[in-house]
Protein backbone atom coordinates (compact mmCIF):
# COMPACT_ATOMS: atom_id res chain seq x y z
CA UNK A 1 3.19 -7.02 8.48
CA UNK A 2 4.52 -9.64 11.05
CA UNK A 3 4.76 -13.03 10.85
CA UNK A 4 6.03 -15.03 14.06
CA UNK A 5 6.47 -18.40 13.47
CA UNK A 6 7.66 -20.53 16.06
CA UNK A 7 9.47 -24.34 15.71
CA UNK A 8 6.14 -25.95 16.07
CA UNK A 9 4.43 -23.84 13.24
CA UNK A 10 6.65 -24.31 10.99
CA UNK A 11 7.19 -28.46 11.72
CA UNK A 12 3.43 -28.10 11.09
CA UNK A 13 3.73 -26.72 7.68
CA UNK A 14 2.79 -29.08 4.59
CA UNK A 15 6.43 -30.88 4.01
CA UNK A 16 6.90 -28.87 0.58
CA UNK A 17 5.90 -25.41 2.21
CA UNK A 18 8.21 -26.61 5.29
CA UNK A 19 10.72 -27.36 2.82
CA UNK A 20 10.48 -24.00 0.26
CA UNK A 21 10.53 -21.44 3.46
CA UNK A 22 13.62 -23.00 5.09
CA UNK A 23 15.27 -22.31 1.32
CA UNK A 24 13.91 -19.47 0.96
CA UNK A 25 14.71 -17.38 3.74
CA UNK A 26 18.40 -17.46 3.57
CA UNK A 27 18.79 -16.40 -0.09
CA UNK A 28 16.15 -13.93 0.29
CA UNK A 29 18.30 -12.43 3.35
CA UNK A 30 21.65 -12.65 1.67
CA UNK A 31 19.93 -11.26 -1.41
CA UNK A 32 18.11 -8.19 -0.23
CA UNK A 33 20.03 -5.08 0.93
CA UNK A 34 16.74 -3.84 2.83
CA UNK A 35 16.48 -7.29 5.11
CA UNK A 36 13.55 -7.65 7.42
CA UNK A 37 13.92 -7.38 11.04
CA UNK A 38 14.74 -11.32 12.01
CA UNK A 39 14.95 -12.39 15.32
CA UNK A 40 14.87 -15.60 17.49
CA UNK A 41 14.46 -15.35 20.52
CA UNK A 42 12.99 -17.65 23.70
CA UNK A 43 9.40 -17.51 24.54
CA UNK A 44 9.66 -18.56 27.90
CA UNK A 45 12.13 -18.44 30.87
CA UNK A 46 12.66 -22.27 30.49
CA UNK A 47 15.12 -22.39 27.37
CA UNK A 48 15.55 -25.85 27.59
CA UNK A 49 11.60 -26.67 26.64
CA UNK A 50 10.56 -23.67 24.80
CA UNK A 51 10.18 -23.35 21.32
CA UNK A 52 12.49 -20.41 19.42
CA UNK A 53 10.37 -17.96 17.55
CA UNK A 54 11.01 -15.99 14.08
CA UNK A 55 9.94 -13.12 13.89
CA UNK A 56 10.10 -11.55 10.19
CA UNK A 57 8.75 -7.52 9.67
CA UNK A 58 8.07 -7.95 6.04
CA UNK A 59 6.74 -4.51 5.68
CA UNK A 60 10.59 -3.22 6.53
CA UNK A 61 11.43 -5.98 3.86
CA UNK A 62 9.09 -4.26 1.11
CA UNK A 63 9.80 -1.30 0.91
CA UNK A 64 12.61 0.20 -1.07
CA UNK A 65 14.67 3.19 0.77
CA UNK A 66 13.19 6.05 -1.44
CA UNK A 67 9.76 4.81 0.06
CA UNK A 68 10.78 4.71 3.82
CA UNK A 69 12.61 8.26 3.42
CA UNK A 70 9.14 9.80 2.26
CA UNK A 71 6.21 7.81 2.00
CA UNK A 72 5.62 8.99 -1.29
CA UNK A 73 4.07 5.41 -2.16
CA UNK A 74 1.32 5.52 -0.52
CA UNK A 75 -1.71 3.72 -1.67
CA UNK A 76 -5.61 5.10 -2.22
CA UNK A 77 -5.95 1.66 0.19
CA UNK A 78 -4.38 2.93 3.01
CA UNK A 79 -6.01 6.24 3.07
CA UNK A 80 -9.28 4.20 2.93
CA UNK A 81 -8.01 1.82 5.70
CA UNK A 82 -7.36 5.06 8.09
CA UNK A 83 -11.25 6.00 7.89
CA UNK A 84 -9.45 9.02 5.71
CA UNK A 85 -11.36 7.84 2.40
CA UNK A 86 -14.72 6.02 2.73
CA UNK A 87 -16.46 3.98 0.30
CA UNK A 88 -18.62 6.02 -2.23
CA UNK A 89 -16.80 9.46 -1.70
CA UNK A 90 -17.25 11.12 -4.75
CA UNK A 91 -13.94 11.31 -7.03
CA UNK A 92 -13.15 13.53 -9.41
CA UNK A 93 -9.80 13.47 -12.17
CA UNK A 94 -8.56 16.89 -13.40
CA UNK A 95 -8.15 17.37 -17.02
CA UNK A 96 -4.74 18.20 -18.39
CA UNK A 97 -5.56 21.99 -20.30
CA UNK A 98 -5.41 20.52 -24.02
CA UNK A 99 -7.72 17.05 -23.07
CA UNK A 100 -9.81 20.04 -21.35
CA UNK A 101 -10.51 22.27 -24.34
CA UNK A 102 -10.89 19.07 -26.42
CA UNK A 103 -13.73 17.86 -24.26
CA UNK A 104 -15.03 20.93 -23.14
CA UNK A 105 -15.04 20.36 -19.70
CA UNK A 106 -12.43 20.59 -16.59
CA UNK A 107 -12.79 16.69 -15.06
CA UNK A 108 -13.54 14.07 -14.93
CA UNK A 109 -16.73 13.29 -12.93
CA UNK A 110 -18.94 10.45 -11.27
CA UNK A 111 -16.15 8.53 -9.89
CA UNK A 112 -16.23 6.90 -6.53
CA UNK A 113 -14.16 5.39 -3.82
CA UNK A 114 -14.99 1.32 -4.05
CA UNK A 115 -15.75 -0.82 -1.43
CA UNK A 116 -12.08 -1.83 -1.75
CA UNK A 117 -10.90 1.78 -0.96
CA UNK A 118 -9.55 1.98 -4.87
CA UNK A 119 -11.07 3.72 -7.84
CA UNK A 120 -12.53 2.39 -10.61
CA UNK A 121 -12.40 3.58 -13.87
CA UNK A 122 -12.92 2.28 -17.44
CA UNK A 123 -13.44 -1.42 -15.71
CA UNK A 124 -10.03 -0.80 -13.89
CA UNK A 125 -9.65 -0.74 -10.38
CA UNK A 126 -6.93 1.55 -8.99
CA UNK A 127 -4.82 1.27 -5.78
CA UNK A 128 -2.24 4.42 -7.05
CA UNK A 129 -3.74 7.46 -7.96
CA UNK A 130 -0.75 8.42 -10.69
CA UNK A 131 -2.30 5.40 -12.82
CA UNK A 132 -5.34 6.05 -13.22
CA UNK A 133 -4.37 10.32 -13.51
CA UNK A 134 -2.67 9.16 -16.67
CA UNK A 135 -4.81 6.48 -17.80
CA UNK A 136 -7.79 9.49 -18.26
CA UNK A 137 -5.20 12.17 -19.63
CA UNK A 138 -3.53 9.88 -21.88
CA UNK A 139 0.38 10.73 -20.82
CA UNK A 140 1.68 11.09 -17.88
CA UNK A 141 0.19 13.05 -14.53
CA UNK A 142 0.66 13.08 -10.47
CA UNK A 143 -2.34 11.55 -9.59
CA UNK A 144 -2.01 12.61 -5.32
CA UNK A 145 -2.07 16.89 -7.86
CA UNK A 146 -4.90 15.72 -10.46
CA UNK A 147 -7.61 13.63 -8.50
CA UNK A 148 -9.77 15.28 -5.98
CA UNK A 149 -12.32 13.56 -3.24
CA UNK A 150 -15.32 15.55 -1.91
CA UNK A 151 -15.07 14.80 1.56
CA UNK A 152 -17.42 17.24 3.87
CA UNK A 153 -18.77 18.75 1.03
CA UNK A 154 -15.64 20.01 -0.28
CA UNK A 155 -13.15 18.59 -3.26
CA UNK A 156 -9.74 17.87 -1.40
CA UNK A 157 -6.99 16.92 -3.64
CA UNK A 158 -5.25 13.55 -2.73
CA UNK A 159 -2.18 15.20 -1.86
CA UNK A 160 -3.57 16.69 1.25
CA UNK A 161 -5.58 13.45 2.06
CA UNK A 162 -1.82 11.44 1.88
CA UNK A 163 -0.42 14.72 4.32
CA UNK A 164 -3.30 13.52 6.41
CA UNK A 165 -1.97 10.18 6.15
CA UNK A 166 1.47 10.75 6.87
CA UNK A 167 1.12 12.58 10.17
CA UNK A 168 -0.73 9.94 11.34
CA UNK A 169 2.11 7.17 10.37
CA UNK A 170 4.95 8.21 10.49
């Protein structure tokens, strides 16, 4: 995400939102070893009457270095966002082998993508997939492995739905 504020948006700002940014934005750049990409630069070619602008790339800022080496944090809300999920695609969650002969059955079934590009389930909505894997097995489970969409009348696990993904955005 970018924000570019310039000097007349942020003299603009409500005094105590003026005030709180201006504080805020040095400590959070001495404080953060992944910084966001700040710069001020001139709008125009006359420096002398143009305002400076700040430019902050708060996506940079957000993410931690294991998720910029491999994307591996990927949301169900960005697959959905690339036209890769679509809302009411049907979703199914695999069944660890003991919850499996317990129930008698293999998955979990009549699951959907939401209007939202999550899952719901059990009242819950669900923007990670790992969540809600372990949420219906009851201990832990890689959700991109477990849950599976029917897209063009086939199940596709996650994980190749978040390869998709990744080609595309890298």
């Amino acid at each position: 995400m970018d924000i570019h504020l310039n000097d007349s948006d942020i003299s603009q700002m409500p005094e105590l939102l003026r005030t709180s940014f201006l504080d805020w934005l040095p400590q959070y750049l001495k404080t953060n070893t992944l910084q966001p990409e700040v710069a001020v630069r001139q709008q125009s070619s006359k420096p002398e009457t143009s305002p400076t602008q700040l430019t902050l790339d708060l996506a940079l800022a957000s993410q931690t270095s294991e998720e910029k080496a491999d994307n591996s944090h990927v949301k169900l809300t960005q697959l959905f966002d690339a036209g890769i999920t679509k809302r009411g695609m049907p979703v199914r969650v695999r069944l660890k082998r003991d919850l499996a002969q317990k129930l008698g059955r293999n998955y979990i079934n009549s699951l959907e993508i939401s209007i939202k590009g999550t899952i719901l389930y059990d009242g819950q909505d669900f923007d990670k997939p790992s969540p809600l894997a372990e949420k219906v097995n009851g201990s832990s489970a890689n959700g991109w492995e477990y849950i599976e969409v029917k897209k063009n009348d086939q199940w596709i696990c996650l994980n190749e739905l978040r390869e998709i993904w990744r080609k595309t955005n890298d």
